[in-house]
C-alpha atoms as a PDB file:
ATOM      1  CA  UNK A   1       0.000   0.000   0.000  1.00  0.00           C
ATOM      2  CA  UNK A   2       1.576   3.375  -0.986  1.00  0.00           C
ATOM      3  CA  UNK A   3       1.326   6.622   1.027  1.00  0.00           C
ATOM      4  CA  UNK A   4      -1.000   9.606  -0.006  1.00  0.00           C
ATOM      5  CA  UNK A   5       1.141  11.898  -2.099  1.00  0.00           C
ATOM      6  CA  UNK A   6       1.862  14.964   0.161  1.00  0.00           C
ATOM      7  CA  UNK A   7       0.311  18.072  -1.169  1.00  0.00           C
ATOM      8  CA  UNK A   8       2.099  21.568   0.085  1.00  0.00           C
ATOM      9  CA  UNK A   9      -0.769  24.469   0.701  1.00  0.00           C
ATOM     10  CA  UNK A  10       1.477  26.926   1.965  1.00  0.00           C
ATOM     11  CA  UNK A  11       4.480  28.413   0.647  1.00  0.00           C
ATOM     12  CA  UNK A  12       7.851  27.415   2.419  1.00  0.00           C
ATOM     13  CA  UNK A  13      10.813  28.996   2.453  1.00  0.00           C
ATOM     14  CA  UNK A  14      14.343  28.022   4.360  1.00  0.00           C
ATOM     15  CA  UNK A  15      16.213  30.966   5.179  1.00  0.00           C
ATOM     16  CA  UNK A  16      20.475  30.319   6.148  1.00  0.00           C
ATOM     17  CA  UNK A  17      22.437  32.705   8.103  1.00  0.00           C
ATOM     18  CA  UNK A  18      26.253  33.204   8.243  1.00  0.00           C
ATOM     19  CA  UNK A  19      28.162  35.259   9.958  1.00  0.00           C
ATOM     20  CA  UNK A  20      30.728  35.448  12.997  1.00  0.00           C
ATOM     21  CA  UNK A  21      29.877  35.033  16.147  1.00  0.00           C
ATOM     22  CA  UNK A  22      27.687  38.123  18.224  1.00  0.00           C
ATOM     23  CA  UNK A  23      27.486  39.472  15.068  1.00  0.00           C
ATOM     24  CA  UNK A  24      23.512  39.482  15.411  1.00  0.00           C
ATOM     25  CA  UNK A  25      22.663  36.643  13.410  1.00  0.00           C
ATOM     26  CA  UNK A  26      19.601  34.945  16.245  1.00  0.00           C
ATOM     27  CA  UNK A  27      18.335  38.244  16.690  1.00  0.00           C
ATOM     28  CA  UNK A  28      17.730  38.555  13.093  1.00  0.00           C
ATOM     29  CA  UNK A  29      16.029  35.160  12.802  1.00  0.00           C
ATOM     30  CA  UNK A  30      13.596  36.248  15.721  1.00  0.00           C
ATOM     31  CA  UNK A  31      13.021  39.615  13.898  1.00  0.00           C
ATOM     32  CA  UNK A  32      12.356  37.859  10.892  1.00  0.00           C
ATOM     33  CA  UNK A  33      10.002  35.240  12.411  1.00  0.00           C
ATOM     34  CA  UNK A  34       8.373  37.867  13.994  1.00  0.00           C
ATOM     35  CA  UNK A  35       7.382  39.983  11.206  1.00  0.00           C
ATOM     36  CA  UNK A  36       6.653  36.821   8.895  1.00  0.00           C
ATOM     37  CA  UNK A  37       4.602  35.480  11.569  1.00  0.00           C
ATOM     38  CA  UNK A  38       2.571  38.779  11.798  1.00  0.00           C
ATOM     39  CA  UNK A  39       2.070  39.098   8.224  1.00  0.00           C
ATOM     40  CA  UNK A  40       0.807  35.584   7.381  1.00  0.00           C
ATOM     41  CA  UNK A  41      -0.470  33.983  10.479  1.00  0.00           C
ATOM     42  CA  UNK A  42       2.931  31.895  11.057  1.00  0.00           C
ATOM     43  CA  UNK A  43       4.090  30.681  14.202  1.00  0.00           C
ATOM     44  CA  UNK A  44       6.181  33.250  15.830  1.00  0.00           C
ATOM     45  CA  UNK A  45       9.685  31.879  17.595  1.00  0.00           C
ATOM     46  CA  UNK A  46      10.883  33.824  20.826  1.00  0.00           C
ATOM     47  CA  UNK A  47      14.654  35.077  20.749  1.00  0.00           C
ATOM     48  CA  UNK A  48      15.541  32.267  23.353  1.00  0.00           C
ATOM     49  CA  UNK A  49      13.799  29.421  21.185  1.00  0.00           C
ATOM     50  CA  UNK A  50      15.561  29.794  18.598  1.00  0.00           C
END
């Protein structure tokens, strides 16, 4: 028996971060996740769960 092909309803995007270290790169991601979160009904992540 073969699985139910997985349909994707919402768009997805991975987002990668470089940079050195304290340079601001987690504060960022929460600012980002914030904003995107606002704007289309995501899930917002808090600084420290990131």
């Amino acid at each position: 028996m073969s699985k139910a092909k997985f349909e994707r309803t919402k768009p997805h995007v991975n987002v990668g971060t470089i940079g050195h270290v304290d340079h601001g790169k987690t504060t960022l991601t929460a600012a980002i996740t914030k904003v995107m979160a606002e704007a289309s009904g995501g899930e917002f992540k808090n600084y420290a769960d990131i």
